[in-house]
Protein backbone atom coordinates (compact mmCIF):
# COMPACT_ATOMS: atom_id res chain seq x y z
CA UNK A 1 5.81 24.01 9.22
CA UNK A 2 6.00 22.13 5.63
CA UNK A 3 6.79 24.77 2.89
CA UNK A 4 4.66 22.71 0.55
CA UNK A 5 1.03 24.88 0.27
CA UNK A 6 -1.87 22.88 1.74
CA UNK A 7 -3.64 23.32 -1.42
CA UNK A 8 -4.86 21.02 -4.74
CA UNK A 9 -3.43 22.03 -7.37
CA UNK A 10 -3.52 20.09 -10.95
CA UNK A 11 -1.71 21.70 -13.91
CA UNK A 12 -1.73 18.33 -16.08
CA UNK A 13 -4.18 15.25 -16.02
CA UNK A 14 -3.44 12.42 -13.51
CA UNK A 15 -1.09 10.84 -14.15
CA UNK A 16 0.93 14.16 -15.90
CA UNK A 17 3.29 13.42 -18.94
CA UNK A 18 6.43 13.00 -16.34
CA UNK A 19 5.01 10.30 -14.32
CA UNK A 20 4.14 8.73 -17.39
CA UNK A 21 7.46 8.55 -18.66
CA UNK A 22 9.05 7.61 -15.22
CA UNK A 23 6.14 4.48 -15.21
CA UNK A 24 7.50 3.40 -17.96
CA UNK A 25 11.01 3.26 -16.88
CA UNK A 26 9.30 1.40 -13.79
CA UNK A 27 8.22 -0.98 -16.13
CA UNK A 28 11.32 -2.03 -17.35
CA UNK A 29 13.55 -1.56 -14.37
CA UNK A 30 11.11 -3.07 -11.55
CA UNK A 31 9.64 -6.32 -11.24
CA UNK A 32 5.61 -6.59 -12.09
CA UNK A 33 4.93 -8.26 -8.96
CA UNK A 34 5.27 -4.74 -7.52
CA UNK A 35 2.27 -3.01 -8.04
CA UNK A 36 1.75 0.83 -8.37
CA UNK A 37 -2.03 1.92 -7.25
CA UNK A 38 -1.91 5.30 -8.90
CA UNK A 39 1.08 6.10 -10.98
CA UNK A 40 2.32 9.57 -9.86
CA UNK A 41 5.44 10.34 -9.19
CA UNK A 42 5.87 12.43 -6.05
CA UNK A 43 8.83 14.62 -5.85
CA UNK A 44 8.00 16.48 -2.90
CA UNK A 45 5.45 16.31 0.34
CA UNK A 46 4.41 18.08 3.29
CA UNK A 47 1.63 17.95 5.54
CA UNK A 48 -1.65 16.36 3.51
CA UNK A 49 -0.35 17.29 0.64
CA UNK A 50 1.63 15.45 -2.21
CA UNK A 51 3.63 17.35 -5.34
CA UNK A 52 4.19 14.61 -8.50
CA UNK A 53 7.09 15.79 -10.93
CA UNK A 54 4.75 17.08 -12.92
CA UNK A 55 4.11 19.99 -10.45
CA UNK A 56 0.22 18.39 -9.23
CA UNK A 57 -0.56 18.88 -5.98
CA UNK A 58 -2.60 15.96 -4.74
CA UNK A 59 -4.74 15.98 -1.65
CA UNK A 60 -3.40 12.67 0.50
CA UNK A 61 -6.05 10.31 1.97
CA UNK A 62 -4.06 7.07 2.45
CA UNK A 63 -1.05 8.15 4.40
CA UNK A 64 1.44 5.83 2.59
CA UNK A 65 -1.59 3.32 4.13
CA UNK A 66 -1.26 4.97 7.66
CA UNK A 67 2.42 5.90 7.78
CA UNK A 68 2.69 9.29 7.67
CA UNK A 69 -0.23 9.85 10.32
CA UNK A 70 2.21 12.87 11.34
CA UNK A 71 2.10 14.57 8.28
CA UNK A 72 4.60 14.11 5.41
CA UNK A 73 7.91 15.45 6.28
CA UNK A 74 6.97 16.66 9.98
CA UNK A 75 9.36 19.19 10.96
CA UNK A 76 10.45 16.85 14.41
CA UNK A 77 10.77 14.27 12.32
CA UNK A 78 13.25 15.89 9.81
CA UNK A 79 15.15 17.61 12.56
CA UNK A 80 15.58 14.67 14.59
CA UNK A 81 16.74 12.44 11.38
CA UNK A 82 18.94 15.49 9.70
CA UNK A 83 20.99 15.06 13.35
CA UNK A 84 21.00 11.55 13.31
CA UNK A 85 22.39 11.03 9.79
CA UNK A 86 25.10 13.43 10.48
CA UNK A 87 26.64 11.38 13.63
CA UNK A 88 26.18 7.83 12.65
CA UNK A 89 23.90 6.44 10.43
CA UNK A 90 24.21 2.14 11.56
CA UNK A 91 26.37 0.32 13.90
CA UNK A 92 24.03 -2.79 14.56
CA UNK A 93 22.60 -2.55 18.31
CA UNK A 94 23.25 -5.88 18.44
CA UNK A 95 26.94 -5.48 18.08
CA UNK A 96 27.59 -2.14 19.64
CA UNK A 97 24.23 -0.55 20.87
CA UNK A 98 23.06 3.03 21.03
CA UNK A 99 20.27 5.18 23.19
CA UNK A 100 18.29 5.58 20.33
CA UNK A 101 17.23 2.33 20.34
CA UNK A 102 16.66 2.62 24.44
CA UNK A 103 14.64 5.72 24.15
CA UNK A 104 11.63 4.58 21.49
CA UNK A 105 11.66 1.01 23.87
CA UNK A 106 11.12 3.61 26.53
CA UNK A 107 8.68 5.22 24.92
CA UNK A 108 6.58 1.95 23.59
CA UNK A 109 6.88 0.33 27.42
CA UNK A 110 5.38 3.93 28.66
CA UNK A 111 2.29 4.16 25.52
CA UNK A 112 1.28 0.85 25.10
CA UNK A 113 -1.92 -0.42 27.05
CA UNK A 114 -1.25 -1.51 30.74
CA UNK A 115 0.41 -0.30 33.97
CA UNK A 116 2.79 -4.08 33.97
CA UNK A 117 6.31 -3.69 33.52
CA UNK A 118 6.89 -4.04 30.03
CA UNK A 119 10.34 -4.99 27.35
CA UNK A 120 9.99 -4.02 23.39
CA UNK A 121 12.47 -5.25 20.69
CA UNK A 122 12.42 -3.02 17.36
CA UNK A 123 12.05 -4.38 13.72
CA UNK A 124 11.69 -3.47 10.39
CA UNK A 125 8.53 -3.93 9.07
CA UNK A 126 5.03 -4.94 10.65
CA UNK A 127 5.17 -8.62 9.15
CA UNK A 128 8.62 -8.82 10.80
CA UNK A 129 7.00 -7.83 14.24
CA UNK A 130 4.15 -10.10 13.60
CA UNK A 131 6.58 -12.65 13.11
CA UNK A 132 8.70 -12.49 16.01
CA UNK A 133 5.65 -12.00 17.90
CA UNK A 134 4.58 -15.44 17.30
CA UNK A 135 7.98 -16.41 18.01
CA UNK A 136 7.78 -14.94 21.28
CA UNK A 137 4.06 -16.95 21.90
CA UNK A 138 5.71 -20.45 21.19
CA UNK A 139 8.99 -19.55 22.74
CA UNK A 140 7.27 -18.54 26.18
CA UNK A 141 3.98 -21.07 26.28
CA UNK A 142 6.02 -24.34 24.64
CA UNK A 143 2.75 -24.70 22.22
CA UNK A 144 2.71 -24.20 18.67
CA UNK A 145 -0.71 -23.52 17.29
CA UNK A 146 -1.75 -20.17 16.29
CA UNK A 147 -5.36 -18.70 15.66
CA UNK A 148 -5.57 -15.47 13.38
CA UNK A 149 -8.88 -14.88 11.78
CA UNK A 150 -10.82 -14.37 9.14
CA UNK A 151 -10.39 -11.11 6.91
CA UNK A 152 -6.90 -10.43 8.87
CA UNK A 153 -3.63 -9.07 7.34
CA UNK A 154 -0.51 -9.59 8.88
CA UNK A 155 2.39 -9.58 5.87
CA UNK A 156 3.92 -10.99 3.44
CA UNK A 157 6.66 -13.25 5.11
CA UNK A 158 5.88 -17.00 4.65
CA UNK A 159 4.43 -16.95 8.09
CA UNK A 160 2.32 -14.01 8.30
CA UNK A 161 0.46 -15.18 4.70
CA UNK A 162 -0.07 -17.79 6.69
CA UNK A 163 -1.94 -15.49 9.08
CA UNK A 164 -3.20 -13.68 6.67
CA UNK A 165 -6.91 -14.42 5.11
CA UNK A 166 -7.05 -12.79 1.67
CA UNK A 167 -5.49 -15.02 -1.34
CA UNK A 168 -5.05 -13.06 -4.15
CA UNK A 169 -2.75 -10.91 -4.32
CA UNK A 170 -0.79 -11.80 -1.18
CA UNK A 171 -0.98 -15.58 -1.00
CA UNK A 172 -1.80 -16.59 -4.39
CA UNK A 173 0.80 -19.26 -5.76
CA UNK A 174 3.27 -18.10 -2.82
CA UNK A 175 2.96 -21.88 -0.44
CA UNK A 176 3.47 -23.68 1.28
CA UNK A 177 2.75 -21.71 4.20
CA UNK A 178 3.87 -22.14 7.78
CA UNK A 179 2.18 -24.68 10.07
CA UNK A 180 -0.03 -25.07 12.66
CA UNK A 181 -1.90 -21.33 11.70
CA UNK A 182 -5.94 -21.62 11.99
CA UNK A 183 -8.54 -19.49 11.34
CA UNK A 184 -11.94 -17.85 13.23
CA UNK A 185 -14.59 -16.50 11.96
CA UNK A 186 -14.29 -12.41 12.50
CA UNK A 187 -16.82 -10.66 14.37
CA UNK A 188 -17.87 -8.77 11.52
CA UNK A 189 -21.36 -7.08 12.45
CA UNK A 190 -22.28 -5.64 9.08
CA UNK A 191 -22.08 -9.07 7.74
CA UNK A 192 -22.89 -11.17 10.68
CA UNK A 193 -25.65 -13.92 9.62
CA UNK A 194 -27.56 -13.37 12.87
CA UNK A 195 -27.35 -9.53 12.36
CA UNK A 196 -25.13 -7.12 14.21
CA UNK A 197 -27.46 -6.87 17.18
CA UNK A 198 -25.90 -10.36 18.32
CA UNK A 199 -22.77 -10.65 16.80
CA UNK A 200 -20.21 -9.84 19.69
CA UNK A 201 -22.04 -12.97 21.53
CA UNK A 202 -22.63 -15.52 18.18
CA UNK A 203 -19.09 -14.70 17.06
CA UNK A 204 -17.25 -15.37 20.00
CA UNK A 205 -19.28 -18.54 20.92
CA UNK A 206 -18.29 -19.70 17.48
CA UNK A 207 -14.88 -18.39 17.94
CA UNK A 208 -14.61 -20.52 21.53
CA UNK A 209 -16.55 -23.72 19.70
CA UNK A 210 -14.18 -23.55 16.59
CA UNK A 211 -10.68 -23.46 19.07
CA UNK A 212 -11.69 -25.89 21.32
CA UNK A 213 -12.69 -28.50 18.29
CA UNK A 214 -10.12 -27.60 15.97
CA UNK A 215 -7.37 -26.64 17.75
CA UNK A 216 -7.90 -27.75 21.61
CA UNK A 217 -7.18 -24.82 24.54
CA UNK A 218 -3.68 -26.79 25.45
CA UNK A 219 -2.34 -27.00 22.10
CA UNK A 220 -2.94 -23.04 21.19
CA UNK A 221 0.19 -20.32 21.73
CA UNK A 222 -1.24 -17.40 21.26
CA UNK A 223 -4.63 -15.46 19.18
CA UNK A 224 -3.61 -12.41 17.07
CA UNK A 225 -5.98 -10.21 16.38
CA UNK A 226 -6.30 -6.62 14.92
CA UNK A 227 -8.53 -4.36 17.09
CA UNK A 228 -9.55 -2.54 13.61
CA UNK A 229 -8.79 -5.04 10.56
CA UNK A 230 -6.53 -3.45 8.17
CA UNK A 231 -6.20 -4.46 4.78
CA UNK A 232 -9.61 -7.25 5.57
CA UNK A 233 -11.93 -3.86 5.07
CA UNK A 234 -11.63 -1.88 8.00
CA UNK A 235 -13.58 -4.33 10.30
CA UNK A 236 -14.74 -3.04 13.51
CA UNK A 237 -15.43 -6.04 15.88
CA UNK A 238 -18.36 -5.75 17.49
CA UNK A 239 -18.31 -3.71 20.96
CA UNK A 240 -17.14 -6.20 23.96
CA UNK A 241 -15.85 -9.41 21.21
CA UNK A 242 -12.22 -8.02 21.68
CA UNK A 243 -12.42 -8.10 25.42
CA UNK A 244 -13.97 -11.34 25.39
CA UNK A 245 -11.44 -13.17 23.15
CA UNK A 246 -8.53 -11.37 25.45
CA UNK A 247 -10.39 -12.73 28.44
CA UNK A 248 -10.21 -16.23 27.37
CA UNK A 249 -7.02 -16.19 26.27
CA UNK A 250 -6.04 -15.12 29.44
CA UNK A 251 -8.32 -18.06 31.32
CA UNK A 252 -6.51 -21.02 29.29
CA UNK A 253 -2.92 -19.73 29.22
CA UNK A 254 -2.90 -18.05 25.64
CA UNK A 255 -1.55 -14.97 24.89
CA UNK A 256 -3.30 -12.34 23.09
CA UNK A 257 -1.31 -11.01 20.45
CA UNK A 258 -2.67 -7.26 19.21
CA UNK A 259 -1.63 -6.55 16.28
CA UNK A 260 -1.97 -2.53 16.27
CA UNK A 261 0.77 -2.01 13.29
CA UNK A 262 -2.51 0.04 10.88
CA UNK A 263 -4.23 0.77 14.11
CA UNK A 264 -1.81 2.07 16.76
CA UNK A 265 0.01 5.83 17.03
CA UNK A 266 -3.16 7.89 17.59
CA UNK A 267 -4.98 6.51 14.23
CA UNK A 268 -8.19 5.39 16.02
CA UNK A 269 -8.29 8.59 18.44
CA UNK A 270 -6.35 6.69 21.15
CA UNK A 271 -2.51 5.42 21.09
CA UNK A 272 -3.73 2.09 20.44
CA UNK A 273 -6.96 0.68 19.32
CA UNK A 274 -7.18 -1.84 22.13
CA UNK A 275 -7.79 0.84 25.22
CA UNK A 276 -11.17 1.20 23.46
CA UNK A 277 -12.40 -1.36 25.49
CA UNK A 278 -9.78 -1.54 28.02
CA UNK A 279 -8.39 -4.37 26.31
CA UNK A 280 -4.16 -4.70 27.69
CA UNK A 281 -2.62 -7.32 25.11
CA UNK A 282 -0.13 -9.52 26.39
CA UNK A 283 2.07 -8.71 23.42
CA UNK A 284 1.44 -6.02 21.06
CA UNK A 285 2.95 -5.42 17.31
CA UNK A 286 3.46 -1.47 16.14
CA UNK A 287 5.03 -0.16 12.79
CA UNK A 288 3.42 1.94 9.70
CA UNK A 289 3.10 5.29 11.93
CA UNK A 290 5.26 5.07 14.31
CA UNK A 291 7.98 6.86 12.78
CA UNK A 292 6.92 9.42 10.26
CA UNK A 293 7.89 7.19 7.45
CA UNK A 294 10.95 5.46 8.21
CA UNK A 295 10.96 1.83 8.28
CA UNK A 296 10.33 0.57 11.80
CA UNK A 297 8.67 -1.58 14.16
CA UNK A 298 8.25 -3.05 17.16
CA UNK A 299 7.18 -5.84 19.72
CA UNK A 300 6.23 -4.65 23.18
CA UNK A 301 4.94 -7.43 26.07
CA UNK A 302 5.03 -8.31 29.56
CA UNK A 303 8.55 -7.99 30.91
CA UNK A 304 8.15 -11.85 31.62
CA UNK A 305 7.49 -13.20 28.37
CA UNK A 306 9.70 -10.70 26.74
CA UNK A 307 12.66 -11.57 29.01
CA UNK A 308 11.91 -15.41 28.65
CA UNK A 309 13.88 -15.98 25.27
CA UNK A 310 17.56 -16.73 25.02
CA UNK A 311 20.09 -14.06 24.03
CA UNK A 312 20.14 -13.59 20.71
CA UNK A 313 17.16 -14.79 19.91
CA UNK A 314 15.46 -11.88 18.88
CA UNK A 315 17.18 -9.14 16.56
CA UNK A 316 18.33 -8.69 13.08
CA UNK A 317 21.23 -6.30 11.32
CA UNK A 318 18.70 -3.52 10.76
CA UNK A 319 16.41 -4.00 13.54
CA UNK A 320 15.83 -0.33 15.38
CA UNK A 321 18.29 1.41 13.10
CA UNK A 322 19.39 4.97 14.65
CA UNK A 323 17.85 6.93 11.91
CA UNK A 324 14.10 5.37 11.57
CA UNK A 325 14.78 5.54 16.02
CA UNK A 326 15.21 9.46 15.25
CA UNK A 327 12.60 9.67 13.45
CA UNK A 328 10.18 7.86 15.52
CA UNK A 329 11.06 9.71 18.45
CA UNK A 330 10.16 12.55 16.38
CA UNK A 331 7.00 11.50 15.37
CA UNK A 332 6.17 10.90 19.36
CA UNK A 333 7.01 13.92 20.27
CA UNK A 334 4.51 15.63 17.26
CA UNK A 335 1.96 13.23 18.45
CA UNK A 336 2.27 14.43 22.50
CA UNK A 337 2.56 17.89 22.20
CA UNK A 338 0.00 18.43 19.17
CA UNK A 339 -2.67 16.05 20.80
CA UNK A 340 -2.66 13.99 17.64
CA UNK A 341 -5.09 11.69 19.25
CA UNK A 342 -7.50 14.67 20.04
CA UNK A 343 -7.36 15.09 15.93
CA UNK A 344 -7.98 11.99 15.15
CA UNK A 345 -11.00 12.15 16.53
CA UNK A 346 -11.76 15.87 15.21
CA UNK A 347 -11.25 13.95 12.00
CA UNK A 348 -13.48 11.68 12.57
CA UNK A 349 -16.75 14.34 13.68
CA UNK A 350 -15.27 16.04 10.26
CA UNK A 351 -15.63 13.05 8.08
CA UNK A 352 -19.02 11.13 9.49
CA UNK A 353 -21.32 13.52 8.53
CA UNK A 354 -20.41 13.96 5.25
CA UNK A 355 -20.60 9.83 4.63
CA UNK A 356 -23.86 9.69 6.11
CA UNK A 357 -25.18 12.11 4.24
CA UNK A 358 -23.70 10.57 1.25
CA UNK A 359 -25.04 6.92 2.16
CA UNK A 360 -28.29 8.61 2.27
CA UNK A 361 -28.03 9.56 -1.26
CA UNK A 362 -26.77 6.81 -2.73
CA UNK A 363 -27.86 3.06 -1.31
CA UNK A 364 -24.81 1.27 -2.78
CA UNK A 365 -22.96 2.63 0.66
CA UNK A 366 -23.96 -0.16 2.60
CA UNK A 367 -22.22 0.68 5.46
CA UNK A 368 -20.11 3.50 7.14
CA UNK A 369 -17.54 2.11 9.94
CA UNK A 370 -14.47 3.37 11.75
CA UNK A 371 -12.69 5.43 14.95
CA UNK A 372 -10.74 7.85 14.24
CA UNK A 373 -8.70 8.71 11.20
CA UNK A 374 -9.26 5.32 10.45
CA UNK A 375 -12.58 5.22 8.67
CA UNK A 376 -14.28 3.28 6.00
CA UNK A 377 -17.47 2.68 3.66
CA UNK A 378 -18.30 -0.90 2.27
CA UNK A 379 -20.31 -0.38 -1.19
CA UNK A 380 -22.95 -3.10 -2.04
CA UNK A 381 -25.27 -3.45 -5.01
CA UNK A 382 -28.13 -1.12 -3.70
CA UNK A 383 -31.01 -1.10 -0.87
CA UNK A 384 -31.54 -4.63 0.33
CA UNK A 385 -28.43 -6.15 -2.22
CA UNK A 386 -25.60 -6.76 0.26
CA UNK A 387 -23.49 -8.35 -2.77
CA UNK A 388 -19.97 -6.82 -2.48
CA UNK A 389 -19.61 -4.13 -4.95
CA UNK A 390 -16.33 -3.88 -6.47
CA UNK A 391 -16.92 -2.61 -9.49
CA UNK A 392 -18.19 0.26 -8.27
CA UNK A 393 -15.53 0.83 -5.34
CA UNK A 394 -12.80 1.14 -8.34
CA UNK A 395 -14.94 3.47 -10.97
CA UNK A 396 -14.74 5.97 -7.63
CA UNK A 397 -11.03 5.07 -7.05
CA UNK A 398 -10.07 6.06 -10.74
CA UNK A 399 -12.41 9.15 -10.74
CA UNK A 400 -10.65 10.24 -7.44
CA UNK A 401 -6.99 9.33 -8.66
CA UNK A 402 -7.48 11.53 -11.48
CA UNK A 403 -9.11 14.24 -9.73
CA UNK A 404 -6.17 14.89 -7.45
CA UNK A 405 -7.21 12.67 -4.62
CA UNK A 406 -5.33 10.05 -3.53
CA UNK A 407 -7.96 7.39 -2.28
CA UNK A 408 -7.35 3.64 -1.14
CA UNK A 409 -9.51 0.75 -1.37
CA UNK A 410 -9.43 -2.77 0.91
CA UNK A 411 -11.16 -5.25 1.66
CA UNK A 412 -11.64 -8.62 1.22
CA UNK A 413 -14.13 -8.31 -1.66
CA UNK A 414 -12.27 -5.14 -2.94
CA UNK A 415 -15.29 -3.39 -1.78
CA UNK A 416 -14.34 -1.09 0.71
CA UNK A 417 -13.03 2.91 0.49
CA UNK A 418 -11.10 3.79 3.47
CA UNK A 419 -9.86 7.31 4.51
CA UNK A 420 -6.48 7.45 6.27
CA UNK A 421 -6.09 10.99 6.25
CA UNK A 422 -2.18 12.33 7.58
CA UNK A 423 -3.29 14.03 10.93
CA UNK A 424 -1.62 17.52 9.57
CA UNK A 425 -4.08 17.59 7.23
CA UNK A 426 -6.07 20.93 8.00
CA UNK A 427 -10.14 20.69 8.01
CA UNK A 428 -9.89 23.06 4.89
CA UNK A 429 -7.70 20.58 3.37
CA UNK A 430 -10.09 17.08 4.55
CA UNK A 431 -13.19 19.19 3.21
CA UNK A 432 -11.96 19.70 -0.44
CA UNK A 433 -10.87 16.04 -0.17
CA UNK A 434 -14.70 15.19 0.78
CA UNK A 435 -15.80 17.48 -1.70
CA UNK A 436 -13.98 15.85 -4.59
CA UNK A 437 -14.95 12.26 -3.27
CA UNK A 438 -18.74 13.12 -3.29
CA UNK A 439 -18.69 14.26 -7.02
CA UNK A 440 -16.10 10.79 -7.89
CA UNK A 441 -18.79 9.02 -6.39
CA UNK A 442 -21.73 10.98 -7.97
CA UNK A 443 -20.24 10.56 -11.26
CA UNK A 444 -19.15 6.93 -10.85
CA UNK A 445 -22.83 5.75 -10.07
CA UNK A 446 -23.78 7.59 -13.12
């Protein structure tokens, strides 16, 4: 167990006199392209709990944006990397391998959707995966095009702005982007111009209409697609549009490219967002929780289009270093044997409530959306005012931040509050959270 007390605790205002000092050493040392949401200084962390320099103990709703879905500092996790670091820290697996590497492949082939013999190679980062997951899609099908959708995230690399929808702040005056990258319109129910009652059919008749004009079927690699969308508000497709794009893919040759890197290790209440429907991806990108914090990732796909590329076509120097393999196979292990999936969705009967009761209060919550630990509400202008409210999203952000909450917001209008609570995090611990997000939001409306 963490030794850091599962408690809030502020002995300064947010940010304390500490952090302040160290921001401003951040400010001259680091580039202002790097952003800082909420300036605190952490020092230590355990569980759902976070402990600035100035000795604040902040109650953790973001999870390092659904890293740390184990907890901070999971015991497994340390024990695993501890052991690691002490017998070799990096050799390259592509110049003399280790098991480490063998063992989370093992364990992604085994956990990802579908019964097919399966092949994973391990990255850095999520836009990495996404990357070489596209790769993969041209590689194997000898077609370039490549249909992401609207409100998606998929990095920062030149190619996976490309993918991704939202300008400003991860495209803006970054191009030109990568080629031969179009966009569908999301089946986004809330917002859905016929209403959600018919959006899984209008959206994917407009998705199918839109390809076939813009693209053509024979011209298209592969459709990526996040089960949940991420950073584009928490989007829940609506039920059956997921299953339907995967099915057409797989009619006209494409592969379906999942891109689970928010959504998958037990975040939604399953291993991967995709078995919701039953959907099995032909390739599938993981990172963020996968291991407990360490930088890793991964693409995982049908052993024949994984096999298909040359040697040495996939890879990099840092790709499935020993140490983030550790710790990943640490975080597994916490997520088998403590049913972190089960919590997840404990989480989620925890949270639901207490947002629906809220949204009954207050009109601006427009709507309340989610599986999981992976939840969300989208605030508008009031009853019958759909207009994304923004304003209001950060006034509650700030109030939170300085209340010893640590709160995200997304979305493409920079409306949406979404709750990524670390899966350690004890239902006395998500309560006080709620509690002190109900009066931010009490006191933000005024």
């Amino acid at each position: 167990m963490t030794n850091v007390t599962q408690q809030r605790v502020l002995h300064t205002e947010i940010p304390g006199p500490r952090s302040l000092e160290l921001q401003q050493r951040k400010v001259a040392a680091v580039s202002a392209g790097v952003g800082t949401g909420l300036p605190v200084y952490v020092e230590r962390a355990g569980g759902g709990i976070l402990v600035d320099v100035d000795g604040n103990q902040l109650i953790d709703f973001g999870s390092g944006i659904a890293v740390t879905t184990v907890g901070n500092a999971a015991p497994r996790v340390v024990e695993r990397v501890q052991q690691q670091v002490a017998d070799f820290t990096h050799t390259c697996f592509m110049v003399t391998p280790y098991e480490e590497y063998l063992d989370v492949c093992d364990a992604l082939n085994e956990l990802t959707p579908g019964d097919h013999e399966k092949r994973s190679a391990l990255f850095n980062s999520g836009a990495e995966a996404v990357e070489n997951a596209v790769k993969v899609a041209r590689h194997v099908t000898g077609r370039q095009a490549v249909v992401a959708f609207d409100h998606g995230y998929h990095g920062r690399t030149n190619l996976t702005m490309a993918l991704t929808a939202k300008n400003m702040p991860y495209k803006h005056k970054f191009g030109p982007f990568a080629g031969e990258v179009y966009r569908a319109p999301m089946s986004y129910p809330f917002r859905w111009p016929g209403g959600p009652a018919d959006c899984a059919k209008e959206s994917f008749d407009v998705f199918v209409q839109q390809v076939h004009t813009q693209v053509g079927e024979e011209n298209l690699a592969a459709v990526i697609l996040e089960p949940i969308q991420g950073e584009g508000g928490f989007i829940v497709p609506a039920p059956g549009f997921v299953r339907q794009v995967a099915d057409w893919c797989r009619e006209h040759g494409i592969l379906f490219i999942a891109d689970e890197v928010q959504t998958g290790f037990c975040r939604t209440g399953d291993w991967f967002a995709s078995e919701h429907e039953g959907v099995v991806p032909d390739l599938i990108t993981t990172a963020k929780g996968m291991a407990g914090g360490l930088p890793l990732a991964g693409v995982t796909g049908r052993a024949d289009i994984m096999d298909a590329i040359h040697g040495g076509g996939l890879g990099g120097t840092y790709g499935g270093n020993p140490v983030a393999c550790a710790a990943a196979l640490g975080a597994i292990e916490t997520m088998r044997s403590e049913n972190l999936c089960g919590r997840a969705r404990e989480v989620e009967a925890l949270f639901l409530p207490r947002l629906r009761a809220l949204a009954e209060r207050f009109p601006q919550i427009g709507d309340i959306r989610g599986r999981g630990a992976m939840l969300a509400i989208e605030l508008v202008r009031g009853a019958g005012d759909l207009t994304p409210n923004a304003e209001l999203t950060a006034a509650v952000n700030r109030e939170c931040h300085a209340q010893g909450l640590v709160t995200l917001t997304c979305g493409t209008y920079g409306n949406v509050f979404r709750f990524l609570p670390p899966l350690a995090s004890s239902d006395e611990l998500l309560s006080e959270g709620l509690d002190v997000f109900e009066a931010a939001f009490a006191k933000a409306v005024g």
